[in-house]
Protein backbone atom coordinates (compact mmCIF):
# COMPACT_ATOMS: atom_id res chain seq x y z
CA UNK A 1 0.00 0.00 0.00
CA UNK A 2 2.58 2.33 0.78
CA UNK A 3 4.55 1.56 -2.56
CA UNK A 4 1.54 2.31 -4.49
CA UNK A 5 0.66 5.84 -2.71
CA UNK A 6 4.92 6.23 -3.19
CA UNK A 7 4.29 5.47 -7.38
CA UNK A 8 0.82 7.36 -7.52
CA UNK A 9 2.05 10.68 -5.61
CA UNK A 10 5.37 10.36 -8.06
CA UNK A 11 2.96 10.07 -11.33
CA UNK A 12 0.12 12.91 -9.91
CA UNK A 13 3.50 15.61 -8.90
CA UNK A 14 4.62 14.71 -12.92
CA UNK A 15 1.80 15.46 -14.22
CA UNK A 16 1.07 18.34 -11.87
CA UNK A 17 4.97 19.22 -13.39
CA UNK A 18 3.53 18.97 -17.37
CA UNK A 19 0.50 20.59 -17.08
CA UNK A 20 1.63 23.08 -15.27
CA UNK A 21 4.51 24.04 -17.83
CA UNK A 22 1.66 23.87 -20.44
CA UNK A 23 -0.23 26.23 -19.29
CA UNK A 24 2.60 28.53 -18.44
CA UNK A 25 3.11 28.01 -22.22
CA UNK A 26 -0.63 28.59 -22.89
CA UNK A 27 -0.38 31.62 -21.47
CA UNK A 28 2.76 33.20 -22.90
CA UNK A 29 1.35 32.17 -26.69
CA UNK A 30 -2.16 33.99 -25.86
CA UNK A 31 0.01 36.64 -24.58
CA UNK A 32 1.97 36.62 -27.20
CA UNK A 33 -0.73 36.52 -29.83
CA UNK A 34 -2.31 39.38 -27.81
CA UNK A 35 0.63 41.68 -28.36
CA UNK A 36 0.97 40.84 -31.96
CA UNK A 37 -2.73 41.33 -32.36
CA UNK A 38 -2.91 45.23 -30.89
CA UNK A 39 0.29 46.01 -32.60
CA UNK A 40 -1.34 44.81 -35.55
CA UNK A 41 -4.86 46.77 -34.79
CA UNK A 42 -3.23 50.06 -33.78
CA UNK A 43 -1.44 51.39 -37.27
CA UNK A 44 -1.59 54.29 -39.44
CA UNK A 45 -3.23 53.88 -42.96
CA UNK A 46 -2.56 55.73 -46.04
CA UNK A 47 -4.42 55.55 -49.40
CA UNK A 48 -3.40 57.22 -52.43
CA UNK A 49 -6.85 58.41 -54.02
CA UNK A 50 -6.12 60.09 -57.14
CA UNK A 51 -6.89 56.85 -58.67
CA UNK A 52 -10.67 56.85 -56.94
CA UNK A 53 -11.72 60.03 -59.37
CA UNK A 54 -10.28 58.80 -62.31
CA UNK A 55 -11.73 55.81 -62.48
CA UNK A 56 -15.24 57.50 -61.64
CA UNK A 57 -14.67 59.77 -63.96
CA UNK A 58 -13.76 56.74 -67.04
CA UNK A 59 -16.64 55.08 -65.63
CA UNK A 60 -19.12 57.55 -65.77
CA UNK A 61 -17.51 58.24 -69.64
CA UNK A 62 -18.04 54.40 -70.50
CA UNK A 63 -21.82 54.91 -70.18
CA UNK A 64 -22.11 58.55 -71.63
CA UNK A 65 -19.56 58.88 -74.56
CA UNK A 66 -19.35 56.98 -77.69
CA UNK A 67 -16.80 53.83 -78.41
CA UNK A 68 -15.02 55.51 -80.59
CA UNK A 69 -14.45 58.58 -78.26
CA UNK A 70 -13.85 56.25 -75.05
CA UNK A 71 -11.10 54.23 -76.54
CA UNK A 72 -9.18 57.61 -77.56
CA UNK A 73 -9.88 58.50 -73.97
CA UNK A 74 -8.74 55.84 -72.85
CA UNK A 75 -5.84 55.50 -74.39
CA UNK A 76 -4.63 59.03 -73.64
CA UNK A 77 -5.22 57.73 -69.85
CA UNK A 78 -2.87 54.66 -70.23
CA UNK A 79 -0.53 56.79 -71.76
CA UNK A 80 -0.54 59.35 -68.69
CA UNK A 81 0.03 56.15 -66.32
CA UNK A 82 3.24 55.37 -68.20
CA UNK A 83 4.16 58.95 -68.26
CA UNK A 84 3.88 59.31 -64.27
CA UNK A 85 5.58 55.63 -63.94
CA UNK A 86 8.69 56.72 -66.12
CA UNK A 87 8.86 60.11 -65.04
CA UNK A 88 7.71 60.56 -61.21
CA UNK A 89 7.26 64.64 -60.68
CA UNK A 90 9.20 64.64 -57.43
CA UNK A 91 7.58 68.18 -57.00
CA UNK A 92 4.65 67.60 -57.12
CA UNK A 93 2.31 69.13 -54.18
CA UNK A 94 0.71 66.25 -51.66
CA UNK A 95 -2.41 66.70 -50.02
CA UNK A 96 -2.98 64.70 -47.08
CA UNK A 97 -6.68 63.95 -46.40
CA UNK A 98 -8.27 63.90 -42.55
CA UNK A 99 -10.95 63.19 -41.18
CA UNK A 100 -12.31 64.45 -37.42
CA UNK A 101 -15.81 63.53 -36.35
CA UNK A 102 -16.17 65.04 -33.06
CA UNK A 103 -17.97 63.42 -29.69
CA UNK A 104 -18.72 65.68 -26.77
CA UNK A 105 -15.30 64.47 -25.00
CA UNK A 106 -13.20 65.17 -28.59
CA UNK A 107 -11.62 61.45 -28.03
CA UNK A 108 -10.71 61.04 -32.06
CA UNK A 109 -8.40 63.77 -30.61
CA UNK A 110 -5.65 60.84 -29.78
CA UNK A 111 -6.11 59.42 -33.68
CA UNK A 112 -6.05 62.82 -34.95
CA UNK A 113 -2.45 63.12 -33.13
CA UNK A 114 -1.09 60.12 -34.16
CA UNK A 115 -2.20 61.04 -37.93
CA UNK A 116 -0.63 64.97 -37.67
CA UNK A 117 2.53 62.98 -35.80
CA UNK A 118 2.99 60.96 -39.10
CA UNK A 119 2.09 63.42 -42.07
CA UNK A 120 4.68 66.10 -40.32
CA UNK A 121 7.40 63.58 -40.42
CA UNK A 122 7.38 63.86 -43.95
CA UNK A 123 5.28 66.80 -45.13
CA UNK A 124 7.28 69.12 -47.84
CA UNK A 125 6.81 72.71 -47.15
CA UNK A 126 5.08 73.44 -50.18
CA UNK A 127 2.68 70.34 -49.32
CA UNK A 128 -1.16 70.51 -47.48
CA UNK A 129 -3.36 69.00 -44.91
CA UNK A 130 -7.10 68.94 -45.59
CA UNK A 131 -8.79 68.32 -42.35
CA UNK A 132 -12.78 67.21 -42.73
CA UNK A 133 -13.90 68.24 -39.79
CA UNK A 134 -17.91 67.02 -38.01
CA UNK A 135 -18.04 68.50 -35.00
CA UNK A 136 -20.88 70.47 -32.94
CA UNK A 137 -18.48 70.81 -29.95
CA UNK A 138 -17.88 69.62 -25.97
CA UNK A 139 -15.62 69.39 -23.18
CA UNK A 140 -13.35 72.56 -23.19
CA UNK A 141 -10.01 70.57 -22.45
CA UNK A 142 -10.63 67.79 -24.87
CA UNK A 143 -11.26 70.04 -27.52
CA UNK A 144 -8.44 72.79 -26.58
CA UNK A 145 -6.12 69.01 -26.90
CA UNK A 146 -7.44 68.64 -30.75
CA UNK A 147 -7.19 72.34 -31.48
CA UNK A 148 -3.44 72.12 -30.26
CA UNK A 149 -2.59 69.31 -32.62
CA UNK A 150 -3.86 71.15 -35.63
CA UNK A 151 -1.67 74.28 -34.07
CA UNK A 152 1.75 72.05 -34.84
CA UNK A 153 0.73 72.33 -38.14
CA UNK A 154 0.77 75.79 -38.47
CA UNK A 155 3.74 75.92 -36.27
CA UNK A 156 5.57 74.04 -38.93
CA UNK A 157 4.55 76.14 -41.53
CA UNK A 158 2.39 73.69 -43.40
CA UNK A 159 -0.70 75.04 -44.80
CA UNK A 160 -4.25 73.89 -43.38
CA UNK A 161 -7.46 73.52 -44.83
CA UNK A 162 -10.98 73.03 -42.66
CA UNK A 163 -13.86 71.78 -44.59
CA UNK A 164 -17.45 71.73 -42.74
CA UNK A 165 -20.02 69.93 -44.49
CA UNK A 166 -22.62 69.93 -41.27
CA UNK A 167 -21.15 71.70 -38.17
CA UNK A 168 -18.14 73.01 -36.52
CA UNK A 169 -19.72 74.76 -33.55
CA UNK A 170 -18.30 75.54 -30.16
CA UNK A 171 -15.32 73.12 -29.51
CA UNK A 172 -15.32 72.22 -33.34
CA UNK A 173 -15.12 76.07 -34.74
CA UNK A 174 -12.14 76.28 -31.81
CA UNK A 175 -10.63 73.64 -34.09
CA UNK A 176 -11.37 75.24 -36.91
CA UNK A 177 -10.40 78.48 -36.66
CA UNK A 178 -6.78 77.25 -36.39
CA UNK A 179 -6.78 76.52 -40.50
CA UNK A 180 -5.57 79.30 -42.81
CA UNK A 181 -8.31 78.44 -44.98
CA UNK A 182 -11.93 77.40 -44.06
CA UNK A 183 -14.62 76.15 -46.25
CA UNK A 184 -17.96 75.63 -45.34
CA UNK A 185 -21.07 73.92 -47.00
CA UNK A 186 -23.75 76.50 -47.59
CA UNK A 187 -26.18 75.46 -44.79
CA UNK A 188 -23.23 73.82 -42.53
CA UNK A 189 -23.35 74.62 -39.04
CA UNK A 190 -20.79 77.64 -37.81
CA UNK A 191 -20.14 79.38 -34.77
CA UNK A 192 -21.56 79.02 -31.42
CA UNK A 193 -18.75 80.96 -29.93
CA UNK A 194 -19.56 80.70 -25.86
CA UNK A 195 -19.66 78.21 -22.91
CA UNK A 196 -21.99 76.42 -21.45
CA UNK A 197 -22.30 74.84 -17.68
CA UNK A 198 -25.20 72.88 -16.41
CA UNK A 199 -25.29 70.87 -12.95
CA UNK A 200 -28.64 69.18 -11.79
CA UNK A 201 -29.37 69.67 -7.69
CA UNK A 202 -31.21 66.90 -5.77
CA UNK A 203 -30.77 68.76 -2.58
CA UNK A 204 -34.69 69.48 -1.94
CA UNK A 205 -35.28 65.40 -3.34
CA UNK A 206 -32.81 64.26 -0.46
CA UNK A 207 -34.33 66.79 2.13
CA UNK A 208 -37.94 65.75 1.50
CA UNK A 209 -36.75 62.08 1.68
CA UNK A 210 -35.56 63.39 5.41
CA UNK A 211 -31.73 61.36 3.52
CA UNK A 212 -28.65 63.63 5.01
CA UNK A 213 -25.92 64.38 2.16
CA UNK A 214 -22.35 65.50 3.47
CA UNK A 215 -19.62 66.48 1.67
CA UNK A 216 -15.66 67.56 2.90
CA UNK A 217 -13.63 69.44 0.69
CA UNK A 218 -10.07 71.44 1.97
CA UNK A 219 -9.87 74.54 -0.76
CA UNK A 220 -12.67 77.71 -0.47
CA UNK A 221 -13.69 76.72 -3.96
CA UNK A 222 -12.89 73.32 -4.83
CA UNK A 223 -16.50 72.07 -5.30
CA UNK A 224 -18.32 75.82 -6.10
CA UNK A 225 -21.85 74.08 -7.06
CA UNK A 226 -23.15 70.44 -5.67
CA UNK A 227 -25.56 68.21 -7.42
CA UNK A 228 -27.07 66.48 -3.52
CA UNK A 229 -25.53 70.10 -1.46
CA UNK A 230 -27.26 73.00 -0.88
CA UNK A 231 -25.96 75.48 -3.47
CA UNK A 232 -25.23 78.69 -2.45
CA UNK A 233 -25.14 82.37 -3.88
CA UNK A 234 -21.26 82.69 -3.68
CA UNK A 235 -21.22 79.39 -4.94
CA UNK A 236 -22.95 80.14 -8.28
CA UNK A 237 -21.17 82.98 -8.60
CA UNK A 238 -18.13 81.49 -8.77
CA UNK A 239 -19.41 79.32 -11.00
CA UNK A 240 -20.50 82.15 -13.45
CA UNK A 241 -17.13 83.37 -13.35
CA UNK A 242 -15.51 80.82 -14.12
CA UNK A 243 -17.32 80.16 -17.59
CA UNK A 244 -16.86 84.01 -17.77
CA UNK A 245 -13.03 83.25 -17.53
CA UNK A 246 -13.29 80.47 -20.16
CA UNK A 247 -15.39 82.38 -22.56
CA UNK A 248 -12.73 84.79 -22.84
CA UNK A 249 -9.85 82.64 -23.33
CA UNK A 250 -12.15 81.01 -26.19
CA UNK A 251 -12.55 84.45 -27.28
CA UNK A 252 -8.93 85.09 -27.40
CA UNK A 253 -8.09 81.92 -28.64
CA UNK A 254 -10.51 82.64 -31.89
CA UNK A 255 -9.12 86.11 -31.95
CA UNK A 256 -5.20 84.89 -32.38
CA UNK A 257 -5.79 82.54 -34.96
CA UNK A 258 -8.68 84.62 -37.08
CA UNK A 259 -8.05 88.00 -36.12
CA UNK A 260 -10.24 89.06 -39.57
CA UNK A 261 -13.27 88.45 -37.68
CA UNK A 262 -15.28 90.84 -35.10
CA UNK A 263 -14.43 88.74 -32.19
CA UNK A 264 -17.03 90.77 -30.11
CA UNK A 265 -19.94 89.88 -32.81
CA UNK A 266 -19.72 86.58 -33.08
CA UNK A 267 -18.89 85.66 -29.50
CA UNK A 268 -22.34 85.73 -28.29
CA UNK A 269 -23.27 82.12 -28.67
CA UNK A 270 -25.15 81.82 -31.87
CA UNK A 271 -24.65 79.99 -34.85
CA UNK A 272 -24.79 80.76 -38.60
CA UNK A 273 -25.30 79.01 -41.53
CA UNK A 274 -22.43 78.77 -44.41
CA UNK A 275 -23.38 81.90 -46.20
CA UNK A 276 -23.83 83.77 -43.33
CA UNK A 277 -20.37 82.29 -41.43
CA UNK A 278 -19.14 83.70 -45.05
CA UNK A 279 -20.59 87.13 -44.42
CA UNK A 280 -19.16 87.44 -40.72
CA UNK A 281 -15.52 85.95 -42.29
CA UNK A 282 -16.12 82.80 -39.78
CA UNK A 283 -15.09 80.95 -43.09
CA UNK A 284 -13.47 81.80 -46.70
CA UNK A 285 -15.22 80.05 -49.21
CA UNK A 286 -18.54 78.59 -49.27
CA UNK A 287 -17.85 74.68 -51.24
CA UNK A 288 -18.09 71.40 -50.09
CA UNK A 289 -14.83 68.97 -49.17
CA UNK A 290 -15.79 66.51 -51.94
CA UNK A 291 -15.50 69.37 -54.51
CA UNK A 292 -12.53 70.63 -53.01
CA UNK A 293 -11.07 67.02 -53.54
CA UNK A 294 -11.77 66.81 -56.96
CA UNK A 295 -10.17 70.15 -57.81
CA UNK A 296 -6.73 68.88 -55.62
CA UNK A 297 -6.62 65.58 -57.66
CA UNK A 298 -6.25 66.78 -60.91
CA UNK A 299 -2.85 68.51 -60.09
CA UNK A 300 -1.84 67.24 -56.94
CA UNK A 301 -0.71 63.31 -55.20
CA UNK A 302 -4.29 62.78 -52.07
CA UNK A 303 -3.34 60.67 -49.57
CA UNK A 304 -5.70 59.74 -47.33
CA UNK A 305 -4.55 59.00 -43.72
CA UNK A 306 -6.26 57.16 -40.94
CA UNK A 307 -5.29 55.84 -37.36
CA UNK A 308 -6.95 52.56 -37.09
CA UNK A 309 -7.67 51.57 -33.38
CA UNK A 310 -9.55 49.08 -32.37
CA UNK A 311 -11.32 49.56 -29.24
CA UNK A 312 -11.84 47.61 -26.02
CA UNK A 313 -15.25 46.40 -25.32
CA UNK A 314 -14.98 49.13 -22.13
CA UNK A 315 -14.00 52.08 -25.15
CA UNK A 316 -17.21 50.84 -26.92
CA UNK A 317 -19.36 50.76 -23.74
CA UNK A 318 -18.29 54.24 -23.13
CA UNK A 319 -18.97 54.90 -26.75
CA UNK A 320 -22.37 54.26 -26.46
CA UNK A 321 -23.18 55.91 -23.48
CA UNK A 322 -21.46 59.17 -25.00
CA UNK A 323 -23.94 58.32 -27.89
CA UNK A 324 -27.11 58.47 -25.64
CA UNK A 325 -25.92 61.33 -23.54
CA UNK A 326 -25.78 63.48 -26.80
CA UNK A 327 -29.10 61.91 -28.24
CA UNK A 328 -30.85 63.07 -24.38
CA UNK A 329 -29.18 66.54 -24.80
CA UNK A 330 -29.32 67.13 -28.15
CA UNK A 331 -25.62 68.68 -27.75
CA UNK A 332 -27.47 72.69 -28.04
């Protein structure tokens, strides 16, 4: 009996031994794979797109012209290819295509970096970046973040171009004011130049419910308004001053980068529409991006660059939540 116990505890600490050193192997290969998978999901695209329009523009030809007038054409296009293959025009301008479409906490600011990081390491001076910016504003900081990263553009003395096809208010004019040239579809969204605080109080809720709330806080003004406190006067006051404070930094901020407009005018909040934006020189030039696109690729190389991140099921949670705050507030 006590041989066998001897041979069985011998065989159960072996195998104890083997399976334990596979799953230390398990684990190293799924972290392993892991590793190789987000390096693999976290990466910077680039598409050249000249080629998109002309082959729209031969396909829309191959149902309009006649035979005899699409094979010349097409020809002449073949020819072109060679041309460009043989005899690459080093000097030729680039335009690098991005997009922005904003959420109320600006967090396609971190792509948007990573994008500006890569185009500057090889932008030519006499090169561009065409921004597409979406973006009816939020947070103050996150959006002050994006507006900085379009600011080391200009810093390095590349040229910047904003197109708004449906809104850059608030936090998304602060970004676009930074461009030396903005464009704006004729009824896009433009403007809403001010700052907005809002805190709900269940103070009397709590009270009525006879439910004690109690808060500690070292600093005369480190929590100015409560939502379960009592709120009081010198409270909100501070409160108002503060988005006083802000509003003129925003104001300043507009004024630095577009000092053409009448700071004082269009600070008040509102928003215009395209032609109007044009009329207070929010903007430059009222077009769209897509027909600013197909001007650029007739004489100049689009490249169209993306960050591609995927995100964690907790970044899509808090995705989604975003997405029904702004659907509740309607982000006005």
């Amino acid at each position: 009996m006590t041989e066998f116990l001897i041979e069985y505890g011998m065989f159960l600490a072996k195998f104890i031994t083997v399976a334990g050193t596979l799953l230390i192997a398990i684990v190293l290969a799924m972290v392993f794979v892991s590793h190789a998978r987000t390096a693999h999901e976290d990466h910077i695209e680039i598409k050249h797109i000249n080629r998109k329009f002309e082959q729209l523009e031969l396909l829309l030809k191959s149902a309009i012209l006649p035979k005899k007038q699409l094979k010349n054409d097409l020809k002449d296009y073949k020819k072109l290819l060679k041309q460009a293959d043989k005899h690459p025009d080093e000097e030729k301008k680039r335009v690098y295509v991005l997009k922005f479409h904003g959420d109320i906490r600006a967090s396609g600011a971190v792509s948007l970096a990573e994008e500006i990081t890569a185009v500057l390491m090889i932008a030519r001076d006499n090169d561009e970046i065409l921004l597409v910016l979406e973006s009816a504003g939020g947070t103050v900081h996150g959006y002050g973040y994006a507006a900085s990263q379009l600011s080391r553009i200009r810093d390095r003395g590349i040229r910047l171009t904003v197109a708004v096809d449906k809104v850059a208010a608030s936090g998304g004019y602060m970004m676009a004011c930074v461009a030396n040239r903005i464009i704006a579809a004729p009824f896009a969204i433009i403007g809403s130049v001010g700052v907005l605080g809002q805190v709900p109080n269940f103070n009397r809720l709590l009270k009525r419910h006879d439910i004690d709330f109690e808060q500690f806080s070292a600093g005369k003004y480190k929590r100015t308004l409560s939502i379960f406190g009592e709120n009081t006067d010198e409270g909100r006051e501070k409160f108002r001053q503060e988005l006083e404070d802000t509003h003129e930094l925003f104001k300043t901020f507009i004024n630095d980068n577009r000092p053409q407009v009448d700071i004082e005018a269009i600070a008040t909040g509102e928003h215009w529409y395209g032609q109007r934006a044009l009329d207070l020189k929010l903007v430059d030039e009222i077009r769209t991006s897509e027909s600013c696109l197909s001007e650029y690729a007739r004489t100049c190389d689009l490249y169209e660059v993306q960050h591609r991140h995927k995100k964690s099921v907790s970044e899509k949670l808090a995705a989604a939540l975003t997405r029904v705050q702004e659907a509740v507030s309607g982000r006005t």
